[in-house]
N, C-alpha and C. Protein backbone atom coordinates (compact mmCIF):
# COMPACT_ATOMS: atom_id res chain seq x y z
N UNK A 1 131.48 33.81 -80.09
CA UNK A 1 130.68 33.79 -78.89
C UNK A 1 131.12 34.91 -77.94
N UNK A 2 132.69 34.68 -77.90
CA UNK A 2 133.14 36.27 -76.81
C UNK A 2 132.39 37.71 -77.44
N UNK A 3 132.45 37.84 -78.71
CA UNK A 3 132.33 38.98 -79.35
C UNK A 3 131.09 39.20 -79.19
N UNK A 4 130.02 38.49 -79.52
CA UNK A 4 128.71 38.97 -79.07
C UNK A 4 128.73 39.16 -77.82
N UNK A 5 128.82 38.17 -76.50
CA UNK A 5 129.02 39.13 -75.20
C UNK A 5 129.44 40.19 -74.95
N UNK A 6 130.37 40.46 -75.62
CA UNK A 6 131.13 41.93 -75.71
C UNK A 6 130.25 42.79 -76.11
N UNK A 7 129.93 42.64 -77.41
CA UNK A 7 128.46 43.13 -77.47
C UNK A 7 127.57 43.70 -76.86
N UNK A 8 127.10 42.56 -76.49
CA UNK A 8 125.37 42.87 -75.42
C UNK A 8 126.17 43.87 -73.99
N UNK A 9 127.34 43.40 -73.81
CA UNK A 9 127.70 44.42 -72.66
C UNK A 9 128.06 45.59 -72.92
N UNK A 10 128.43 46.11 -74.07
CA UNK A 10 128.83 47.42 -74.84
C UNK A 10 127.28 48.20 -74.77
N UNK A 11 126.60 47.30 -75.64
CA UNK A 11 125.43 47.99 -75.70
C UNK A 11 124.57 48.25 -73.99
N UNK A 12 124.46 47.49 -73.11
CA UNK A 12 123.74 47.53 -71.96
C UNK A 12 124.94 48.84 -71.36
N UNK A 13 126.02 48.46 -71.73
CA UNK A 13 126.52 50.21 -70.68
C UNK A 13 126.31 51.30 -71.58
N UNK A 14 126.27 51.11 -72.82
CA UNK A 14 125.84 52.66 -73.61
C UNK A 14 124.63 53.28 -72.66
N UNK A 15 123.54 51.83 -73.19
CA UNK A 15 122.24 52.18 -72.55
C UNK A 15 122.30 52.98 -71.21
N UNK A 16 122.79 52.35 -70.47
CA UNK A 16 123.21 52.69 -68.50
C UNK A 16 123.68 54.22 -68.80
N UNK A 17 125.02 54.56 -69.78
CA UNK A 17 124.93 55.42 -69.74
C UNK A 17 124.49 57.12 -70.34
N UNK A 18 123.67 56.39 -71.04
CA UNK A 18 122.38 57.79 -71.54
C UNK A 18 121.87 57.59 -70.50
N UNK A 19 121.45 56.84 -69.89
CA UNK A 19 119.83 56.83 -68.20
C UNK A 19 121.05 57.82 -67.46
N UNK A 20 122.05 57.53 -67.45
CA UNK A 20 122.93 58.40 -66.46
C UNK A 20 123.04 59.89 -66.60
N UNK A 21 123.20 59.83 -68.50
CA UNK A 21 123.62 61.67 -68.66
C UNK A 21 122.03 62.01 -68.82
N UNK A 22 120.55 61.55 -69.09
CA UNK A 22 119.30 62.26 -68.80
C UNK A 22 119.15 62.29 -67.18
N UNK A 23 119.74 61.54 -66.49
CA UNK A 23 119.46 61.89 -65.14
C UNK A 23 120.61 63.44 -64.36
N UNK A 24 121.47 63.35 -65.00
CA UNK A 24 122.67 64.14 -64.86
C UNK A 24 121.85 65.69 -65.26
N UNK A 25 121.47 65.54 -66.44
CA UNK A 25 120.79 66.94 -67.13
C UNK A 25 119.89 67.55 -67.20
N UNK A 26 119.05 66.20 -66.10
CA UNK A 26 117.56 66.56 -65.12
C UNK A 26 117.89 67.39 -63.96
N UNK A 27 116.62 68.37 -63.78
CA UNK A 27 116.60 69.42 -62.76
C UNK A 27 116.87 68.01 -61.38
N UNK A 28 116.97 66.82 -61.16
CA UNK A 28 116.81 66.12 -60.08
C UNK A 28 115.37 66.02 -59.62
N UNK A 29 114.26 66.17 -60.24
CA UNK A 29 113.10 64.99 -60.07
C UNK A 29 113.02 63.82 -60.45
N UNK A 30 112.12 63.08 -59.78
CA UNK A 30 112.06 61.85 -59.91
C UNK A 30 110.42 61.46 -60.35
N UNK A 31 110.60 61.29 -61.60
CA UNK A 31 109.35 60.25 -62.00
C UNK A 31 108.42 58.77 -61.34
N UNK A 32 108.13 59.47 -60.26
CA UNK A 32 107.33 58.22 -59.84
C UNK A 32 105.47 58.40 -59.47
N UNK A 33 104.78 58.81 -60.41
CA UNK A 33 103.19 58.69 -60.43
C UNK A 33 103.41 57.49 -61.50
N UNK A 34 102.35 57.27 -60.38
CA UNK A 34 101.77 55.60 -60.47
C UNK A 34 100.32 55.96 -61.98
N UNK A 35 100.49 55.84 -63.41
CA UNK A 35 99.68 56.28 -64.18
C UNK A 35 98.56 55.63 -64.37
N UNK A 36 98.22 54.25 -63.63
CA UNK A 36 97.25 53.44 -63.90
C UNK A 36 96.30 53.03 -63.05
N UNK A 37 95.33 53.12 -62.89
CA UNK A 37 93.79 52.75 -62.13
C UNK A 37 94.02 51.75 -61.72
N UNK A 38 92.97 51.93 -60.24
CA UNK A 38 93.43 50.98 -59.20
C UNK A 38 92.37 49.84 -59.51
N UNK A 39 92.51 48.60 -59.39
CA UNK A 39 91.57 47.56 -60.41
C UNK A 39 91.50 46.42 -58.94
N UNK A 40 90.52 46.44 -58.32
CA UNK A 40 90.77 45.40 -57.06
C UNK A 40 90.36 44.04 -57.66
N UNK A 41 91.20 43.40 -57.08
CA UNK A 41 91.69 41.70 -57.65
C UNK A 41 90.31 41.09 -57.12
N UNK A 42 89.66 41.66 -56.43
CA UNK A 42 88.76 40.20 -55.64
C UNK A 42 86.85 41.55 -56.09
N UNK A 43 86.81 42.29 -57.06
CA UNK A 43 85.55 43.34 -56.89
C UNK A 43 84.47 42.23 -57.95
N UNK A 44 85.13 41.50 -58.58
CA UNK A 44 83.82 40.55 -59.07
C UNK A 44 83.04 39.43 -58.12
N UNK A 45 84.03 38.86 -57.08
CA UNK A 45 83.67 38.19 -56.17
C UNK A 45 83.00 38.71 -55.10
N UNK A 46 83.35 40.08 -55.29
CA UNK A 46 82.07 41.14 -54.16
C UNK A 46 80.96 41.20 -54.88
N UNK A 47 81.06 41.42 -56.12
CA UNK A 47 79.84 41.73 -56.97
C UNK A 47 78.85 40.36 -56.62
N UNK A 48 78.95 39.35 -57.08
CA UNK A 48 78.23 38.48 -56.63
C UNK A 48 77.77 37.78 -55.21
N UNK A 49 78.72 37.79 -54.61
CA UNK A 49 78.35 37.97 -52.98
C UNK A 49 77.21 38.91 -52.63
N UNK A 50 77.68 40.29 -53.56
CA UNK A 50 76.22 40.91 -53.06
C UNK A 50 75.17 41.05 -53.69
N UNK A 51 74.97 40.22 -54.98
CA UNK A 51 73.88 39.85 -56.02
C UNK A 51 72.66 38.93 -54.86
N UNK A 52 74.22 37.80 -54.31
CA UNK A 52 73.77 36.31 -53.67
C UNK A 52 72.89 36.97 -52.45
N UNK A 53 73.36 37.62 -51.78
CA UNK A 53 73.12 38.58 -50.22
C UNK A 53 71.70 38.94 -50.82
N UNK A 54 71.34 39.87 -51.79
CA UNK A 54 70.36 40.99 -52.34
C UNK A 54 68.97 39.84 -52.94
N UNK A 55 69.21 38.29 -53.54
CA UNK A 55 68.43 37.47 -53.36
C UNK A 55 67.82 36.85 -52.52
N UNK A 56 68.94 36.72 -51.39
CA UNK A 56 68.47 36.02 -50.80
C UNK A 56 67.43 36.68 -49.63
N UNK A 57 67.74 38.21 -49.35
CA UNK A 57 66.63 39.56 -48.81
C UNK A 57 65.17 38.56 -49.42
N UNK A 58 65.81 39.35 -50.99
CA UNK A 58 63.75 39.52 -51.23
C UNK A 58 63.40 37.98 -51.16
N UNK A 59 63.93 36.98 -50.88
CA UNK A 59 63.28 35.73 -51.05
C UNK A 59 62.51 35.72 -49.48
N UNK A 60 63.49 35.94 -48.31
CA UNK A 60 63.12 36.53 -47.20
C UNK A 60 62.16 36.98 -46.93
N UNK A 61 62.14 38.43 -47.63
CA UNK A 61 60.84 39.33 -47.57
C UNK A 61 59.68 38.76 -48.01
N UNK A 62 59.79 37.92 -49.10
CA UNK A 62 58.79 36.99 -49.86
C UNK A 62 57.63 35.58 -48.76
N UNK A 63 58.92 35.68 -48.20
CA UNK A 63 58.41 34.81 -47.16
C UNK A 63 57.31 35.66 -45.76
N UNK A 64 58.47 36.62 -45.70
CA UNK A 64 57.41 36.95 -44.49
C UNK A 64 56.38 37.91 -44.93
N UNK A 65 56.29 38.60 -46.38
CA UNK A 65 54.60 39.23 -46.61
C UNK A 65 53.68 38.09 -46.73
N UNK A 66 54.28 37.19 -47.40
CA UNK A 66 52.72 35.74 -47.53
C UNK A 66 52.83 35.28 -46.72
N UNK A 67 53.00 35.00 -45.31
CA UNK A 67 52.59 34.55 -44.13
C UNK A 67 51.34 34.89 -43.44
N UNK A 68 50.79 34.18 -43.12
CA UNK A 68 49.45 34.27 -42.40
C UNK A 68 50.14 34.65 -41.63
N UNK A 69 48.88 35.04 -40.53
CA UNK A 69 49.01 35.73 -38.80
C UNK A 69 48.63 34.44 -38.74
N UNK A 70 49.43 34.49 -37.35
CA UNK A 70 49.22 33.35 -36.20
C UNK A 70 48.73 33.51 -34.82
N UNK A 71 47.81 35.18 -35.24
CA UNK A 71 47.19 35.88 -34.54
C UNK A 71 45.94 35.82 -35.15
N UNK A 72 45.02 35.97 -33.82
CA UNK A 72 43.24 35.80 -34.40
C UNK A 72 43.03 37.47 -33.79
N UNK A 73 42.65 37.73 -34.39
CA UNK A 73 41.99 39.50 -34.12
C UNK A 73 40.94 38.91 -33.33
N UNK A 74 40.01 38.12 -33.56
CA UNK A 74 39.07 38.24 -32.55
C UNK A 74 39.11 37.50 -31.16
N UNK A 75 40.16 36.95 -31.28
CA UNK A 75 40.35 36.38 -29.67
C UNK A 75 41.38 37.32 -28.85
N UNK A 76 42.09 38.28 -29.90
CA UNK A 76 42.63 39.76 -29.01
C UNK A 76 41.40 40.55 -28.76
N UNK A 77 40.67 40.61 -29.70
CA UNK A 77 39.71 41.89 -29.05
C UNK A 77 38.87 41.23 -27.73
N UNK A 78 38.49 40.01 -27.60
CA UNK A 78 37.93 39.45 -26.78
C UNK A 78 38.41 39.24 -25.18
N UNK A 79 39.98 38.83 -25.36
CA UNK A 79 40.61 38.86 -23.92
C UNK A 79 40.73 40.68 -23.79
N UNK A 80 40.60 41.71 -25.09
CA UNK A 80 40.56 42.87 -24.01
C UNK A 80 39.47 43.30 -23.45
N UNK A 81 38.17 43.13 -24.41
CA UNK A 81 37.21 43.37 -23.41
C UNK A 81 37.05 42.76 -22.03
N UNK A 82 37.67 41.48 -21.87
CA UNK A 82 37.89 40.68 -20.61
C UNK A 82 38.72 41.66 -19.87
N UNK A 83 39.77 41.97 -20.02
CA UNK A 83 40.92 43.20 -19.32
C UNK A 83 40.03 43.99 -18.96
N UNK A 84 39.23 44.72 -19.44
CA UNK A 84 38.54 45.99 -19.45
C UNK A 84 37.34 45.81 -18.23
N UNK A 85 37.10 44.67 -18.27
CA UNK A 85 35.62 44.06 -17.36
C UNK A 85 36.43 43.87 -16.01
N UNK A 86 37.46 43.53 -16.03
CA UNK A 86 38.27 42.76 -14.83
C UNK A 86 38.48 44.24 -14.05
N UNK A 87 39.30 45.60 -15.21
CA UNK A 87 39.66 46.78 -14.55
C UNK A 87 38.40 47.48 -14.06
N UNK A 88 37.27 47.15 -14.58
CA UNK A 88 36.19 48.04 -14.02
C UNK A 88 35.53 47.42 -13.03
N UNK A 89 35.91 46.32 -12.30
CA UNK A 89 35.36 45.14 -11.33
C UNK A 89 36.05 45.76 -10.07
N UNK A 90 37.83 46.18 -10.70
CA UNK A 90 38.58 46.18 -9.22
C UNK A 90 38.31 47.70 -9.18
N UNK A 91 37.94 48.86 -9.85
CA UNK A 91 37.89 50.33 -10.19
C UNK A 91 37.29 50.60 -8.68
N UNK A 92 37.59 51.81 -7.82
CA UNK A 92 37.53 52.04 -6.56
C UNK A 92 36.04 53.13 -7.13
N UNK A 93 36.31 53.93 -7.93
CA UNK A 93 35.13 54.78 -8.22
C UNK A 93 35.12 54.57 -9.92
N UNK A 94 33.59 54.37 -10.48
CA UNK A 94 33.41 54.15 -11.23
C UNK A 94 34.07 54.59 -12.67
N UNK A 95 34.10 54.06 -13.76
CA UNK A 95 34.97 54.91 -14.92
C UNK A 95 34.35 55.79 -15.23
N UNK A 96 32.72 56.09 -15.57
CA UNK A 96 32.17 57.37 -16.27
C UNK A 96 32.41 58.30 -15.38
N UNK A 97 32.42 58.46 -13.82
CA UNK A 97 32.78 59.56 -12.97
C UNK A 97 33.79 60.15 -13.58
N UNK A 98 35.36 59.40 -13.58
CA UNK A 98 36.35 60.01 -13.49
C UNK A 98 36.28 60.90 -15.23
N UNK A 99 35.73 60.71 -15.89
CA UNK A 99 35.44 61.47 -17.52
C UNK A 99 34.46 62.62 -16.45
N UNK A 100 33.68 62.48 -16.17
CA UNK A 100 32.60 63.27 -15.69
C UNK A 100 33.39 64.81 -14.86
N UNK A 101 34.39 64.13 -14.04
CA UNK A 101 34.80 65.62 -12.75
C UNK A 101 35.85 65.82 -14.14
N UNK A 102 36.13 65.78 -15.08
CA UNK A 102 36.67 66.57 -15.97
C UNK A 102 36.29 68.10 -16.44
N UNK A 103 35.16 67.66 -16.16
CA UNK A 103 34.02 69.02 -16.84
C UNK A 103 33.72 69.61 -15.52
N UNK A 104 34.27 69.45 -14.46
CA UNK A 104 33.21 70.27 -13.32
C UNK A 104 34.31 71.06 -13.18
N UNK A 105 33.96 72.15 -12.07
CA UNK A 105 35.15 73.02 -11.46
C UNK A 105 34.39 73.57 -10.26
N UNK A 106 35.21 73.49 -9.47
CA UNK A 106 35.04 73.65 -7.81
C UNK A 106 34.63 75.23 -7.64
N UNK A 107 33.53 75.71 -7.06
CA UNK A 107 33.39 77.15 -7.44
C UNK A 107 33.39 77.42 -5.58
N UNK A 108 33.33 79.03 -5.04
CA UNK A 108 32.46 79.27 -3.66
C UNK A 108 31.18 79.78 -3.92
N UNK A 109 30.07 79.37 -3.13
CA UNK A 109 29.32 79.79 -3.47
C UNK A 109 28.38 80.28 -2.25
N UNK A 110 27.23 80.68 -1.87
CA UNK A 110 26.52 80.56 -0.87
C UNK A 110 27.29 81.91 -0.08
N UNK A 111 27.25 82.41 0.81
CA UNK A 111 27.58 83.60 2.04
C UNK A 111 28.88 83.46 1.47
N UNK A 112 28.87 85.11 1.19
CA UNK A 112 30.42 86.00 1.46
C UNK A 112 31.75 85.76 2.36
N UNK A 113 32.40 85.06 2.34
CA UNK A 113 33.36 84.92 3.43
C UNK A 113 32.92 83.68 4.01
N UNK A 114 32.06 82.88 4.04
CA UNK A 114 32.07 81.47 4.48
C UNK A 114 32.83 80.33 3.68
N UNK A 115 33.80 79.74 4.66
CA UNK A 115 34.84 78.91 3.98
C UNK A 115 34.33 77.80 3.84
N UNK A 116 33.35 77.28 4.56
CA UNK A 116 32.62 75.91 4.00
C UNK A 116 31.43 75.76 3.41
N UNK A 117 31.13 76.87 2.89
CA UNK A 117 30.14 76.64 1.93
C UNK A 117 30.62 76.52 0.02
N UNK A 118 31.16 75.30 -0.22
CA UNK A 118 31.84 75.17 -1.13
C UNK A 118 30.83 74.60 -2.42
N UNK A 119 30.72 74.67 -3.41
CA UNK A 119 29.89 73.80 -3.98
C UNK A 119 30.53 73.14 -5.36
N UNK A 120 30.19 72.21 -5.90
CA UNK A 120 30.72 71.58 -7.05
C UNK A 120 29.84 72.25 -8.26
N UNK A 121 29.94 72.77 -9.34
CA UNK A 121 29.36 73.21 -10.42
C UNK A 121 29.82 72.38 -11.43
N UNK A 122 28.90 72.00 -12.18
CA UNK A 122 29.51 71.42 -14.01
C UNK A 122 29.50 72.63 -14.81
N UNK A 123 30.66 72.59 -15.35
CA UNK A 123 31.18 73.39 -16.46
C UNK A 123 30.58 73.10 -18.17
């Protein structure tokens, strides 16, 4: 039983000392790149999280293209013509005027040098 201990300890300092004379007969670098790909412990549990996430979108989306409106087009177009009747009720000068002096332009006209003889022309 001693003799094999003797042994295994003979042999473990041989070992120790070859690591000693290749380190001795090395320029003094040190071997430490890491040779193996980085493998994240938790990237399958992302994977499905974002399978679960990416279903549950289009089920979403699914929902809100087949939804009716809960809007009537014709009771919007109706309260605006109401808007429109109400703005041309309180309108100080009529709406076709104000389209109308678009096209005119203020000219002088009448006597040379008279400042109040101004006239309105349509363009």
């Amino acid at each position: 039983l001693e003799k094999e201990r003797l042994a295994i300890i003979r042999r473990d300092n041989q070992i120790l000392s070859s690591k000693l004379a290749d380190i001795m007969s090395s320029n003094g670098t040190v071997d430490n790149w890491n040779n193996y790909a980085n493998k994240s412990l938790n990237a399958e549990k992302r994977q499905r999280e974002l399978k679960r996430i990416a279903q549950e979108n289009q089920a979403i989306l699914h929902r809100i293209t087949h939804r009716q409106s809960e809007y009537r087009r014709s009771r919007l177009d109706e309260e605006w013509e109401k808007v429109e009747r109400l703005q041309k009720d309180i309108a100080h000068y009529p709406h076709q005027l104000k389209a109308e002096q678009k096209y005119q332009k203020k000219v002088r006209g009448g006597r040379v040098g008279d400042p109040m003889s101004n006239n309105m022309v349509t363009l």
